[in-house]
PDBML (XML) file of the C-alpha atoms, coordinates in Angstrom:
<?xml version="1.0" encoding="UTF-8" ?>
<PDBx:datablock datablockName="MODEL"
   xmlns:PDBx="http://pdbml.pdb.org/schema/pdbx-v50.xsd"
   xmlns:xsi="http://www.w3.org/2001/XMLSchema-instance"
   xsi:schemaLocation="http://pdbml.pdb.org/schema/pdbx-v50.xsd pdbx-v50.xsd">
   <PDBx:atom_siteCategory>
      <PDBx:atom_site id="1">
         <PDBx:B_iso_or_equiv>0.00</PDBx:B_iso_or_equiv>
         <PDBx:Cartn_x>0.000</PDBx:Cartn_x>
         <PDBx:Cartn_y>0.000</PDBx:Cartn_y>
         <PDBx:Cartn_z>0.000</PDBx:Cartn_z>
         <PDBx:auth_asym_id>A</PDBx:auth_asym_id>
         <PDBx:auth_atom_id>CA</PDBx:auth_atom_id>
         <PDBx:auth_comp_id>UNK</PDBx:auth_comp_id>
         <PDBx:auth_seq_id>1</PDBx:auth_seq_id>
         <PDBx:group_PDB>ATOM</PDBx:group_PDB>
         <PDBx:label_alt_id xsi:nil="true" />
         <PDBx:label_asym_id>A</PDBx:label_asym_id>
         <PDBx:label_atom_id>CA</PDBx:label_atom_id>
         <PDBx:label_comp_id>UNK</PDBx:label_comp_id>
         <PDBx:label_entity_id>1</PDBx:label_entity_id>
         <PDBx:label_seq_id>1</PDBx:label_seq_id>
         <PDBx:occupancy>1.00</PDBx:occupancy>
         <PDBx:pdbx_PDB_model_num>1</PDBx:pdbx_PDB_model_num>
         <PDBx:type_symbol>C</PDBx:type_symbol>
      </PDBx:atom_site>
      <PDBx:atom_site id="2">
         <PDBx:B_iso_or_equiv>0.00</PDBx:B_iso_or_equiv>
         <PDBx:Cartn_x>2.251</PDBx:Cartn_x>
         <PDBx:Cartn_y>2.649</PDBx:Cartn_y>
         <PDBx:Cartn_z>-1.398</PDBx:Cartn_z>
         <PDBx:auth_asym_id>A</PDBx:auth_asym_id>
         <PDBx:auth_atom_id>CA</PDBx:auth_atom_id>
         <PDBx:auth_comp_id>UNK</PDBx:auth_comp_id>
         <PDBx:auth_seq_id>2</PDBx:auth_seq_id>
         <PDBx:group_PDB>ATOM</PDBx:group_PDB>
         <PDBx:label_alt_id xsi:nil="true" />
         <PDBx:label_asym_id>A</PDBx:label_asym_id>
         <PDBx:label_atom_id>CA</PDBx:label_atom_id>
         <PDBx:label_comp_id>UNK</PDBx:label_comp_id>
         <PDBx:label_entity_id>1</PDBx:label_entity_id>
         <PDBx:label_seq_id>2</PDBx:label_seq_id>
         <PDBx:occupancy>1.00</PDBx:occupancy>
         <PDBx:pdbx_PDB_model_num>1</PDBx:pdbx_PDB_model_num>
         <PDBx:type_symbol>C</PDBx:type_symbol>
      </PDBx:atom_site>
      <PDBx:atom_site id="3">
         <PDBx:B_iso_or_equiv>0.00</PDBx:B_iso_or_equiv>
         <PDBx:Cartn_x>5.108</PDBx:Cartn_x>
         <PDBx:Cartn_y>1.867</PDBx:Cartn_y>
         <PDBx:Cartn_z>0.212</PDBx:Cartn_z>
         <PDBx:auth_asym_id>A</PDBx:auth_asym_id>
         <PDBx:auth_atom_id>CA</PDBx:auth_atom_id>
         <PDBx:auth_comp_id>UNK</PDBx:auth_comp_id>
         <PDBx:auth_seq_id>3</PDBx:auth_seq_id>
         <PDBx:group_PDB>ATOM</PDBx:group_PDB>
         <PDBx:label_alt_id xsi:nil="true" />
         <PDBx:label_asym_id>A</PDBx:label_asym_id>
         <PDBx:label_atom_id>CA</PDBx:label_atom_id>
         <PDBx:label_comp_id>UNK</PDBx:label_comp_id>
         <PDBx:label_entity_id>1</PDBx:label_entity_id>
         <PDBx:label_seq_id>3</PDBx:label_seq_id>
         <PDBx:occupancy>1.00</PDBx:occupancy>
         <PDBx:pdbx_PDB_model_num>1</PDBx:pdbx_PDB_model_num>
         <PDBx:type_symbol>C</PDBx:type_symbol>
      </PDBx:atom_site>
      <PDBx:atom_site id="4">
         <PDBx:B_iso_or_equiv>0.00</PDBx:B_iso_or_equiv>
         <PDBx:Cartn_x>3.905</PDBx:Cartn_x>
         <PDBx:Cartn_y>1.134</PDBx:Cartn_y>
         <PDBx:Cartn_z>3.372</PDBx:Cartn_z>
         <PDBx:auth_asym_id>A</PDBx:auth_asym_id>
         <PDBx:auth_atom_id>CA</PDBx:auth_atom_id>
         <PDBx:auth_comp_id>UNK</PDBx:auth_comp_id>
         <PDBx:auth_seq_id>4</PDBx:auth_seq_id>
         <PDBx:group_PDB>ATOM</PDBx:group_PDB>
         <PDBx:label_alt_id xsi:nil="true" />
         <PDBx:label_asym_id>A</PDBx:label_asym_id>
         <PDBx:label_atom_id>CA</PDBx:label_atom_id>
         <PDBx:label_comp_id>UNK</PDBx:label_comp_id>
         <PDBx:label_entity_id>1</PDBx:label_entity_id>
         <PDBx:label_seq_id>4</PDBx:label_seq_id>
         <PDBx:occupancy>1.00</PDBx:occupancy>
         <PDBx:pdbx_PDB_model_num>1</PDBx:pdbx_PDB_model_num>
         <PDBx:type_symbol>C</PDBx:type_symbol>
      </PDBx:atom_site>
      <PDBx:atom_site id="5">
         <PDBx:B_iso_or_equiv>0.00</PDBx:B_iso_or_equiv>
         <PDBx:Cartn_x>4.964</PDBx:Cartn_x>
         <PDBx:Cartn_y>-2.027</PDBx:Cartn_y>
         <PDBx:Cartn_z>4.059</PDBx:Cartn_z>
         <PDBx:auth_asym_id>A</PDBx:auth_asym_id>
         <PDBx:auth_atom_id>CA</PDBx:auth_atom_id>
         <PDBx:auth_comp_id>UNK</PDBx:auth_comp_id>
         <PDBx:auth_seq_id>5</PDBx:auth_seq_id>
         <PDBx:group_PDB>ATOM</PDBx:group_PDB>
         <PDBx:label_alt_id xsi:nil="true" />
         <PDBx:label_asym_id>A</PDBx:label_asym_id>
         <PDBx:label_atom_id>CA</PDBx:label_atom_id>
         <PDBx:label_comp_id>UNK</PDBx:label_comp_id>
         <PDBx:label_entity_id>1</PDBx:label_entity_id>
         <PDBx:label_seq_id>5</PDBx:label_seq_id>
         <PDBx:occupancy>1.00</PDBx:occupancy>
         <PDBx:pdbx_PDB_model_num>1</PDBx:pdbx_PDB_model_num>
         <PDBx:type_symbol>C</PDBx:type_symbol>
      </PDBx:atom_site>
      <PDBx:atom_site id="6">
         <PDBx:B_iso_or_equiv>0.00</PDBx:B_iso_or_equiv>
         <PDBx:Cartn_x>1.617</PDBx:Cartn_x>
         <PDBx:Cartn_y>-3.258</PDBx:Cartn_y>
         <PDBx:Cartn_z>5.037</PDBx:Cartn_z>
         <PDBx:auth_asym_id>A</PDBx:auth_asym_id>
         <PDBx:auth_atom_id>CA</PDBx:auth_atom_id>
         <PDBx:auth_comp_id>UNK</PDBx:auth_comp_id>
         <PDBx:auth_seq_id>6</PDBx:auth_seq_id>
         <PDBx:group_PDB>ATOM</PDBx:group_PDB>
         <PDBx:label_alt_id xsi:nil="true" />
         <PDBx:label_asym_id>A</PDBx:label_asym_id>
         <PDBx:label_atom_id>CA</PDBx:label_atom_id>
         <PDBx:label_comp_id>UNK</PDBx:label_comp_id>
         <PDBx:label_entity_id>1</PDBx:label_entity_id>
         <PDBx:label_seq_id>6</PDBx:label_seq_id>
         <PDBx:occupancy>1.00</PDBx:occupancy>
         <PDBx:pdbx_PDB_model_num>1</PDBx:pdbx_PDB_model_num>
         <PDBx:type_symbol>C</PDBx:type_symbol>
      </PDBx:atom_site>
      <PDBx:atom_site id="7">
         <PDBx:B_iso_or_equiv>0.00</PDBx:B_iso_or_equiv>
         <PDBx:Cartn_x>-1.186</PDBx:Cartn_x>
         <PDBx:Cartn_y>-5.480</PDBx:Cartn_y>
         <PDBx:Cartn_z>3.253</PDBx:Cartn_z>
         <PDBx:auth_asym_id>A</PDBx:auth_asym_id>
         <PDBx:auth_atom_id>CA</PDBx:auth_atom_id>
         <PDBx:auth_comp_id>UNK</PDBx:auth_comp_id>
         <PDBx:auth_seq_id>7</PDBx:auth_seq_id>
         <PDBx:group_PDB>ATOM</PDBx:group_PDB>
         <PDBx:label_alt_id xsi:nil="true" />
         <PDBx:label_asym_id>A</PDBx:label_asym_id>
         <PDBx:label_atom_id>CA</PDBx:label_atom_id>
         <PDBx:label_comp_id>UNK</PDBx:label_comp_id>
         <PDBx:label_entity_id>1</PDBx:label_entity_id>
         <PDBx:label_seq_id>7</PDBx:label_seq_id>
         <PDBx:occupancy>1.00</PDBx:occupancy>
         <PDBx:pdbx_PDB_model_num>1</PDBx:pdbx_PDB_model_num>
         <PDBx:type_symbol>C</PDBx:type_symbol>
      </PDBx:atom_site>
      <PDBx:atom_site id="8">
         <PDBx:B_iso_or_equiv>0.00</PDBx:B_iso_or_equiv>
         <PDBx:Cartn_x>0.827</PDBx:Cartn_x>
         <PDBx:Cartn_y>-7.555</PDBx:Cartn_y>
         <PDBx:Cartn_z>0.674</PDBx:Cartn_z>
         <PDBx:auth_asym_id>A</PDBx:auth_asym_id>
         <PDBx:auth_atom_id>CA</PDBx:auth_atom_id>
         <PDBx:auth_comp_id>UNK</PDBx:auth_comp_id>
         <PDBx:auth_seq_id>8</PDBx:auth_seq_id>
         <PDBx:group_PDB>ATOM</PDBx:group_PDB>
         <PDBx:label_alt_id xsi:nil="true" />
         <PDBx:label_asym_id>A</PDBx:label_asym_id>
         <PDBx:label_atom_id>CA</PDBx:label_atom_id>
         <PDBx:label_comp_id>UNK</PDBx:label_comp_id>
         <PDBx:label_entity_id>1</PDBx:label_entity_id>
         <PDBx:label_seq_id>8</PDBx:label_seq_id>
         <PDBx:occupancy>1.00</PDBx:occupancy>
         <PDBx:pdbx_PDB_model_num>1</PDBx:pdbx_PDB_model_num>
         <PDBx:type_symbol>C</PDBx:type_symbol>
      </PDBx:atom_site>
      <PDBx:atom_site id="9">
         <PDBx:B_iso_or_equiv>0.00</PDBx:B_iso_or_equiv>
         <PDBx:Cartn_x>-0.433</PDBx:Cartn_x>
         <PDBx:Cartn_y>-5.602</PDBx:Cartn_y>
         <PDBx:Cartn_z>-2.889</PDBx:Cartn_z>
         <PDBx:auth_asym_id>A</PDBx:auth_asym_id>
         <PDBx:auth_atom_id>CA</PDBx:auth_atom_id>
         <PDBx:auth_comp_id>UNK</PDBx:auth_comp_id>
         <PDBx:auth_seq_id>9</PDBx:auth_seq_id>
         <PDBx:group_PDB>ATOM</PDBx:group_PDB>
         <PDBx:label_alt_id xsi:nil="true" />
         <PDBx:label_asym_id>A</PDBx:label_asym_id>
         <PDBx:label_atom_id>CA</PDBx:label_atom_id>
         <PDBx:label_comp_id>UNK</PDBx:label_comp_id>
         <PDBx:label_entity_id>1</PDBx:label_entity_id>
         <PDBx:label_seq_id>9</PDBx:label_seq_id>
         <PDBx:occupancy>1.00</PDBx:occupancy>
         <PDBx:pdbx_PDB_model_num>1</PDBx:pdbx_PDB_model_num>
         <PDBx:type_symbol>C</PDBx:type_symbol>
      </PDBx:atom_site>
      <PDBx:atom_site id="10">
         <PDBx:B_iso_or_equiv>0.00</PDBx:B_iso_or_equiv>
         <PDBx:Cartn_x>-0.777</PDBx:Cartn_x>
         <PDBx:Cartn_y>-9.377</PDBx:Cartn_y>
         <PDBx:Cartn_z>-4.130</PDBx:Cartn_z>
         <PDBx:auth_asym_id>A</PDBx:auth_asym_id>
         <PDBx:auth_atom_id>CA</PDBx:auth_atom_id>
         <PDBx:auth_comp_id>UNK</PDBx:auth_comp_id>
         <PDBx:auth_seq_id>10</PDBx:auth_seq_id>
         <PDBx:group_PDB>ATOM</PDBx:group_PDB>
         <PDBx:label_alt_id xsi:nil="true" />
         <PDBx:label_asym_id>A</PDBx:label_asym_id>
         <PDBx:label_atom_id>CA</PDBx:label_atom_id>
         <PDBx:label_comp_id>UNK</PDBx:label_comp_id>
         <PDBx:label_entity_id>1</PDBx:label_entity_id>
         <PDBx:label_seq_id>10</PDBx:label_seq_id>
         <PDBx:occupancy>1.00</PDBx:occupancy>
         <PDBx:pdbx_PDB_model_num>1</PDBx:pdbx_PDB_model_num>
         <PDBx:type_symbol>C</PDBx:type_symbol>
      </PDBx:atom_site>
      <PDBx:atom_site id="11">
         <PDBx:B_iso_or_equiv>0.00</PDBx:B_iso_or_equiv>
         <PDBx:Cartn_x>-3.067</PDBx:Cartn_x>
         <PDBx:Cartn_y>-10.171</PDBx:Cartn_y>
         <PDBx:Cartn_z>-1.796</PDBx:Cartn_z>
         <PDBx:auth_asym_id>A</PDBx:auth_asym_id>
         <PDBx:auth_atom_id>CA</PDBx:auth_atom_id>
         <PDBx:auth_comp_id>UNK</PDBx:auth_comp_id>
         <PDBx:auth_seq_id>11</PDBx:auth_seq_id>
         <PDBx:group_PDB>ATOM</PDBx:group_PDB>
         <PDBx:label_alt_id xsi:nil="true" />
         <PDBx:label_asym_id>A</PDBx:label_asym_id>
         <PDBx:label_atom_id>CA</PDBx:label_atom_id>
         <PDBx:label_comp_id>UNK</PDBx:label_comp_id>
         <PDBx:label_entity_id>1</PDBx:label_entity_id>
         <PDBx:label_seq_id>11</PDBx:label_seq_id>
         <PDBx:occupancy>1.00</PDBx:occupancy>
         <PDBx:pdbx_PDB_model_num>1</PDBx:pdbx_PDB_model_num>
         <PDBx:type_symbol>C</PDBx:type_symbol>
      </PDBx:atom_site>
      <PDBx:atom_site id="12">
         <PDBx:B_iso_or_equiv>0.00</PDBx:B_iso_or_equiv>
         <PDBx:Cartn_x>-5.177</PDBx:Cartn_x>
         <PDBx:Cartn_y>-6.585</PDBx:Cartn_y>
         <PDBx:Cartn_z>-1.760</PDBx:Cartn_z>
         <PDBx:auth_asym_id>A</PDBx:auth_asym_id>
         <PDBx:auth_atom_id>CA</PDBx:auth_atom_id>
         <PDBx:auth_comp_id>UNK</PDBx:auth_comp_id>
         <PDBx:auth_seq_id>12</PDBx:auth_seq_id>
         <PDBx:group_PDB>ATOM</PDBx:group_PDB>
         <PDBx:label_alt_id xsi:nil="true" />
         <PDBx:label_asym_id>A</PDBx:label_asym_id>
         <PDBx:label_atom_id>CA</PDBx:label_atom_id>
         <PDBx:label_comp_id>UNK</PDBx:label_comp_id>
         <PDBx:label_entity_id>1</PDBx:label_entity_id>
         <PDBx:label_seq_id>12</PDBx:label_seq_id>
         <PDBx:occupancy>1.00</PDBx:occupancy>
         <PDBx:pdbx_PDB_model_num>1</PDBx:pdbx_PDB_model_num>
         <PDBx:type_symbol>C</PDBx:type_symbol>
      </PDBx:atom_site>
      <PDBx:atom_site id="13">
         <PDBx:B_iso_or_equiv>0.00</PDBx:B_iso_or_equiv>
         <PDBx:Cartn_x>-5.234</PDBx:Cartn_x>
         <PDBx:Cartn_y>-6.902</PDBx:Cartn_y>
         <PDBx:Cartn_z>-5.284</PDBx:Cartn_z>
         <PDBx:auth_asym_id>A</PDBx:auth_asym_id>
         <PDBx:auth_atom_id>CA</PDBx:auth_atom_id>
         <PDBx:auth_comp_id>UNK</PDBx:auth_comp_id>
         <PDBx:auth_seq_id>13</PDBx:auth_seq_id>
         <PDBx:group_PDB>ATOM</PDBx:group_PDB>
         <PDBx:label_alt_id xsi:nil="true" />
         <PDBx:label_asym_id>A</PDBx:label_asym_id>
         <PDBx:label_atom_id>CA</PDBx:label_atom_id>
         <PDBx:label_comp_id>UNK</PDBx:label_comp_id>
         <PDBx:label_entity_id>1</PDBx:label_entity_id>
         <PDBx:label_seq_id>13</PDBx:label_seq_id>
         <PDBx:occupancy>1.00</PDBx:occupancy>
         <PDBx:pdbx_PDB_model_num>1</PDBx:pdbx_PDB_model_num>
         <PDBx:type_symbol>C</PDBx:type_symbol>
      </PDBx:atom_site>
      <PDBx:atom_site id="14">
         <PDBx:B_iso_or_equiv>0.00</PDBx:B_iso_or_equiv>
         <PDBx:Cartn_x>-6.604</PDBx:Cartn_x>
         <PDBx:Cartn_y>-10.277</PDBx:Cartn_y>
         <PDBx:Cartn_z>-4.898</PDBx:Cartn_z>
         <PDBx:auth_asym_id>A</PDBx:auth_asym_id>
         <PDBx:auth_atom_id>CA</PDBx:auth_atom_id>
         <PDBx:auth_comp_id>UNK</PDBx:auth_comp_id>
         <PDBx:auth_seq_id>14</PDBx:auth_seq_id>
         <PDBx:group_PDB>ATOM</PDBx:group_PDB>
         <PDBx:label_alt_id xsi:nil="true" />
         <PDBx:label_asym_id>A</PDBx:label_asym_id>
         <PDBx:label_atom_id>CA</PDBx:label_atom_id>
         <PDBx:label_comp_id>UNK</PDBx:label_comp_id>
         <PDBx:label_entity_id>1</PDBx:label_entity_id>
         <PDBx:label_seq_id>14</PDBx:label_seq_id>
         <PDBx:occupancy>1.00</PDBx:occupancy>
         <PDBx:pdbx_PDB_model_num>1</PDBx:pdbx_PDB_model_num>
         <PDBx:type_symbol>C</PDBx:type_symbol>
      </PDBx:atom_site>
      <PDBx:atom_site id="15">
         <PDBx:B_iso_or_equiv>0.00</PDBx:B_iso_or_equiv>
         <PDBx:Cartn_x>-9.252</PDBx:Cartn_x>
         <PDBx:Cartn_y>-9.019</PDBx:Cartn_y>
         <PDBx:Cartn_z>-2.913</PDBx:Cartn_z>
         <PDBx:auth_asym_id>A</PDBx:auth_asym_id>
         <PDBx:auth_atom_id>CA</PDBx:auth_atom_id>
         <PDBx:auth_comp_id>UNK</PDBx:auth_comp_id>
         <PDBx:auth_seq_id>15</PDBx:auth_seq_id>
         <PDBx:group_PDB>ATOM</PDBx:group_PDB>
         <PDBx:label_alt_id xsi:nil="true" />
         <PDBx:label_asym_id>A</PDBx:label_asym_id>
         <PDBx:label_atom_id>CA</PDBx:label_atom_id>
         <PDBx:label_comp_id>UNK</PDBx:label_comp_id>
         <PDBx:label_entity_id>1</PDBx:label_entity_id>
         <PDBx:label_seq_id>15</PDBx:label_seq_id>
         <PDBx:occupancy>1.00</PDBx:occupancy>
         <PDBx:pdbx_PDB_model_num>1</PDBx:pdbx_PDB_model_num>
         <PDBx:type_symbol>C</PDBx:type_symbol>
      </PDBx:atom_site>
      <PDBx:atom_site id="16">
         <PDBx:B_iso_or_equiv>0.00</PDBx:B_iso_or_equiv>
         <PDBx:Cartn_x>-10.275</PDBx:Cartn_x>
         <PDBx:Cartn_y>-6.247</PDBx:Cartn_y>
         <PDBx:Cartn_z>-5.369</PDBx:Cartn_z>
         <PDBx:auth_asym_id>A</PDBx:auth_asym_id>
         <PDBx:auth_atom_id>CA</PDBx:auth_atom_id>
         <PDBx:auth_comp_id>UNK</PDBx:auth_comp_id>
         <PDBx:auth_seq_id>16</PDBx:auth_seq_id>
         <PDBx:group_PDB>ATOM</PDBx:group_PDB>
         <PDBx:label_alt_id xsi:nil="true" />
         <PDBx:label_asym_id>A</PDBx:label_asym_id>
         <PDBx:label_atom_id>CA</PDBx:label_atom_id>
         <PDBx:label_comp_id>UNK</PDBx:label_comp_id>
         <PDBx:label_entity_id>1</PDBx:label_entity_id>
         <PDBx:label_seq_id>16</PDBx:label_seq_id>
         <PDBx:occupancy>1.00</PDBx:occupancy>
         <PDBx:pdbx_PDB_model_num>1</PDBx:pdbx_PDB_model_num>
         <PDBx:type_symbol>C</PDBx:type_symbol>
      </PDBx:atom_site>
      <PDBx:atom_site id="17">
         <PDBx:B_iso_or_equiv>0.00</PDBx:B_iso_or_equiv>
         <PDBx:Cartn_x>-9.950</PDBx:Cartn_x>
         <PDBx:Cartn_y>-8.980</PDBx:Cartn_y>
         <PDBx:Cartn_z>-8.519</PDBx:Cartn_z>
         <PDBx:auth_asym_id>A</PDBx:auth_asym_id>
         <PDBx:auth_atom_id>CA</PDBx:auth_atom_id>
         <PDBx:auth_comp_id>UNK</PDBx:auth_comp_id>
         <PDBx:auth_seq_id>17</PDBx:auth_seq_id>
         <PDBx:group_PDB>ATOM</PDBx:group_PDB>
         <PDBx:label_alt_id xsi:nil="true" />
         <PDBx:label_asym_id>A</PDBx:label_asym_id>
         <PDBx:label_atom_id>CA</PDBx:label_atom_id>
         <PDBx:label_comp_id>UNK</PDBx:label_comp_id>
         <PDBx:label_entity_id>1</PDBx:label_entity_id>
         <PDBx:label_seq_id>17</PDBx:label_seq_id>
         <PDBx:occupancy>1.00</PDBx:occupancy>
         <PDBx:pdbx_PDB_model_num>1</PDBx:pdbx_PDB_model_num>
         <PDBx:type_symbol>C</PDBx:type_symbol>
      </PDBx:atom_site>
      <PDBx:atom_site id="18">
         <PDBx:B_iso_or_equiv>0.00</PDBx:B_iso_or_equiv>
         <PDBx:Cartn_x>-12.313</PDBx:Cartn_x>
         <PDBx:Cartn_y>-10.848</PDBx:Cartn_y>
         <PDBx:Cartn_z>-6.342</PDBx:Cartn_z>
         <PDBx:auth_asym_id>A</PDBx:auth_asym_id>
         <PDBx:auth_atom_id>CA</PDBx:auth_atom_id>
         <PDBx:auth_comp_id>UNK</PDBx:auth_comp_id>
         <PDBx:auth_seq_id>18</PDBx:auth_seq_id>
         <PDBx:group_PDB>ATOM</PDBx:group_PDB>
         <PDBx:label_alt_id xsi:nil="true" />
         <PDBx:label_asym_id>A</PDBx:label_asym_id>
         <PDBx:label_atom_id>CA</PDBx:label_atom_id>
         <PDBx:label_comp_id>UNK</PDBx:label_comp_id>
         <PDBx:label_entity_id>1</PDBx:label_entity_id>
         <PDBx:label_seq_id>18</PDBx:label_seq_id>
         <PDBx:occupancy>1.00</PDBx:occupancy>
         <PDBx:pdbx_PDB_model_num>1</PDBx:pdbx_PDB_model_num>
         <PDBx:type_symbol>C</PDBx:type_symbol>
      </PDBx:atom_site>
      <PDBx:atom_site id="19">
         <PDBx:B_iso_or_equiv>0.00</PDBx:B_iso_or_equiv>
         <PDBx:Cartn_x>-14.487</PDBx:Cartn_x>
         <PDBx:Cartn_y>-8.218</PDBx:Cartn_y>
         <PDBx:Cartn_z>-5.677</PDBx:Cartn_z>
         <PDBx:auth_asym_id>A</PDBx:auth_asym_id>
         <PDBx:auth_atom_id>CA</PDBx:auth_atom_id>
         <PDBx:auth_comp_id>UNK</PDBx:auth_comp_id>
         <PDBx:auth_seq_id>19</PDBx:auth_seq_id>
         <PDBx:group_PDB>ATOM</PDBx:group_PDB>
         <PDBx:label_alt_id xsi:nil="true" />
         <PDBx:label_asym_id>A</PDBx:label_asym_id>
         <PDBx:label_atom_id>CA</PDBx:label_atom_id>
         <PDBx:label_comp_id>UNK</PDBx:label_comp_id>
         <PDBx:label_entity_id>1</PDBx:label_entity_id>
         <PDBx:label_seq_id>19</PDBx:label_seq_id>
         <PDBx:occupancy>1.00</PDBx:occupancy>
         <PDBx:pdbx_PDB_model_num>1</PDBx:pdbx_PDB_model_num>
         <PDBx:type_symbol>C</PDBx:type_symbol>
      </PDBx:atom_site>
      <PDBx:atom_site id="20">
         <PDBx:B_iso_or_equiv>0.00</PDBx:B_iso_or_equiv>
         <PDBx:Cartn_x>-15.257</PDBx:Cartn_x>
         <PDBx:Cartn_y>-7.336</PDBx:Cartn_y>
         <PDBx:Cartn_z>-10.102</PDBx:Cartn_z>
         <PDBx:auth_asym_id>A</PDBx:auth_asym_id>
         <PDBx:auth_atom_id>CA</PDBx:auth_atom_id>
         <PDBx:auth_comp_id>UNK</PDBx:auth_comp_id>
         <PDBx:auth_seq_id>20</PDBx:auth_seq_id>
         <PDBx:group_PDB>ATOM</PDBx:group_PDB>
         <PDBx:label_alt_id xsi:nil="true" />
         <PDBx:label_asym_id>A</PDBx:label_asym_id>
         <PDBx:label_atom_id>CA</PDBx:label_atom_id>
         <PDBx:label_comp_id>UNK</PDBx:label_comp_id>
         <PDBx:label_entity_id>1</PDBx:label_entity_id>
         <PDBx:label_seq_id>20</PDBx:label_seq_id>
         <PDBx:occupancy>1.00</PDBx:occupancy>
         <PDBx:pdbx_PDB_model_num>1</PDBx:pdbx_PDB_model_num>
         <PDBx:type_symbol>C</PDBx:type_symbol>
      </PDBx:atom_site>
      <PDBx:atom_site id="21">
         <PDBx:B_iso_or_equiv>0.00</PDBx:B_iso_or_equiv>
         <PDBx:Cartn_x>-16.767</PDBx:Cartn_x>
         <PDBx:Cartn_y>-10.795</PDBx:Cartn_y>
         <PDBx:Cartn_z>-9.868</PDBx:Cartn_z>
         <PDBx:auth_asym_id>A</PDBx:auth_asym_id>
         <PDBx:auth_atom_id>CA</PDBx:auth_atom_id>
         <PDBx:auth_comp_id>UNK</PDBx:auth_comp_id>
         <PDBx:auth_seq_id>21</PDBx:auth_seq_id>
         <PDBx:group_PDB>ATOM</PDBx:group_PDB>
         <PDBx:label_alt_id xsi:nil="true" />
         <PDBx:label_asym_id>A</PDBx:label_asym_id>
         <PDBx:label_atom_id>CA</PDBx:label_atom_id>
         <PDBx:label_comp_id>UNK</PDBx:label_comp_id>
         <PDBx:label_entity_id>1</PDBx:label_entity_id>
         <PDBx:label_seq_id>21</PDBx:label_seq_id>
         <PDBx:occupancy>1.00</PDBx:occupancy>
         <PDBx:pdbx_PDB_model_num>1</PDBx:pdbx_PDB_model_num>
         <PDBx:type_symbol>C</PDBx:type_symbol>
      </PDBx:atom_site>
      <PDBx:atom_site id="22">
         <PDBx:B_iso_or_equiv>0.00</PDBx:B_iso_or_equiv>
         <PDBx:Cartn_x>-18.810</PDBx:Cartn_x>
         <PDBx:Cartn_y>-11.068</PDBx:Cartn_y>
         <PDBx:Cartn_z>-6.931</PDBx:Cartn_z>
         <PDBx:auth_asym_id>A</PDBx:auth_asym_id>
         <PDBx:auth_atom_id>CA</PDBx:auth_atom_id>
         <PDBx:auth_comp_id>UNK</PDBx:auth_comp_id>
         <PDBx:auth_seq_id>22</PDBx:auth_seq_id>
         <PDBx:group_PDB>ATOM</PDBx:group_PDB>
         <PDBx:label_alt_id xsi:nil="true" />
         <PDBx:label_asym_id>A</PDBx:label_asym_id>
         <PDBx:label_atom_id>CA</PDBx:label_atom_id>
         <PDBx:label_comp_id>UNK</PDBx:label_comp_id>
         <PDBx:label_entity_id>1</PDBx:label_entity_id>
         <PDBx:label_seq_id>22</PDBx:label_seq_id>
         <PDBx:occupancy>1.00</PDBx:occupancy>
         <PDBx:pdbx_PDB_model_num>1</PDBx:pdbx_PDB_model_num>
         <PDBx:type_symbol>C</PDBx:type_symbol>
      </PDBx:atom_site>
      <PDBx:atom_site id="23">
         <PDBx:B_iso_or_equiv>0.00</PDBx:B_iso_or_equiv>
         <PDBx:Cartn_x>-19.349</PDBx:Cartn_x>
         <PDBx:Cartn_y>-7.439</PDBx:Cartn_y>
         <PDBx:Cartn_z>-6.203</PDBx:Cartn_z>
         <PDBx:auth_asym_id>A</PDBx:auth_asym_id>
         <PDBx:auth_atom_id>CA</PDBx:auth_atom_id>
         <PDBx:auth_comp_id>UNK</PDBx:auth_comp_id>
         <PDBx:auth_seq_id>23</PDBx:auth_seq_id>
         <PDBx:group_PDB>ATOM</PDBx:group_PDB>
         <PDBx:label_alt_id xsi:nil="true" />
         <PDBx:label_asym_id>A</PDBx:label_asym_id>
         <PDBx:label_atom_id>CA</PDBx:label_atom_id>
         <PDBx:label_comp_id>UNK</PDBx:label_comp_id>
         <PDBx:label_entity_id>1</PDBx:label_entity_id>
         <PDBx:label_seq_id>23</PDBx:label_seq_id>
         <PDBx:occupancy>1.00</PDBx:occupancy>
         <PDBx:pdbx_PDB_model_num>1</PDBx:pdbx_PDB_model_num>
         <PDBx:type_symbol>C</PDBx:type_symbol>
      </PDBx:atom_site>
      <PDBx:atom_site id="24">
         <PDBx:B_iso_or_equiv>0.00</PDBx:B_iso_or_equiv>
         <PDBx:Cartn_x>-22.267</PDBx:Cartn_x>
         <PDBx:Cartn_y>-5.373</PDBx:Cartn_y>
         <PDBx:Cartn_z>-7.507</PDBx:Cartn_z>
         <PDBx:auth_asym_id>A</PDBx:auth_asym_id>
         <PDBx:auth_atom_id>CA</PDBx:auth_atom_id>
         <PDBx:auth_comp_id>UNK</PDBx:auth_comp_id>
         <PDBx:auth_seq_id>24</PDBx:auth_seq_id>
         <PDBx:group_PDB>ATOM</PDBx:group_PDB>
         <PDBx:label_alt_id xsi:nil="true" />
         <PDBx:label_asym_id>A</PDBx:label_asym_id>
         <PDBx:label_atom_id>CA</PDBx:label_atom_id>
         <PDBx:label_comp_id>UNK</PDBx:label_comp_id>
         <PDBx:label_entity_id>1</PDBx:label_entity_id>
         <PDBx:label_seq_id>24</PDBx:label_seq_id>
         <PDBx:occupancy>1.00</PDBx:occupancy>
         <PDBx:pdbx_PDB_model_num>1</PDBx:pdbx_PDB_model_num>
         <PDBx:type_symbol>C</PDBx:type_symbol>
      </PDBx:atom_site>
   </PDBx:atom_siteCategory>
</PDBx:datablock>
């Protein structure tokens, strides 16, 4: 997350990949 060195972006981004799909 922007440098942060939190969340993995892999992950986060795996969540928001997710989300196109099961989201409205």
């Amino acid at each position: 997350g922007g440098y942060s060195g939190k969340n993995c972006g892999a992950f986060t981004g795996g969540l928001c990949l997710l989300s196109m799909y099961v989201g409205r």
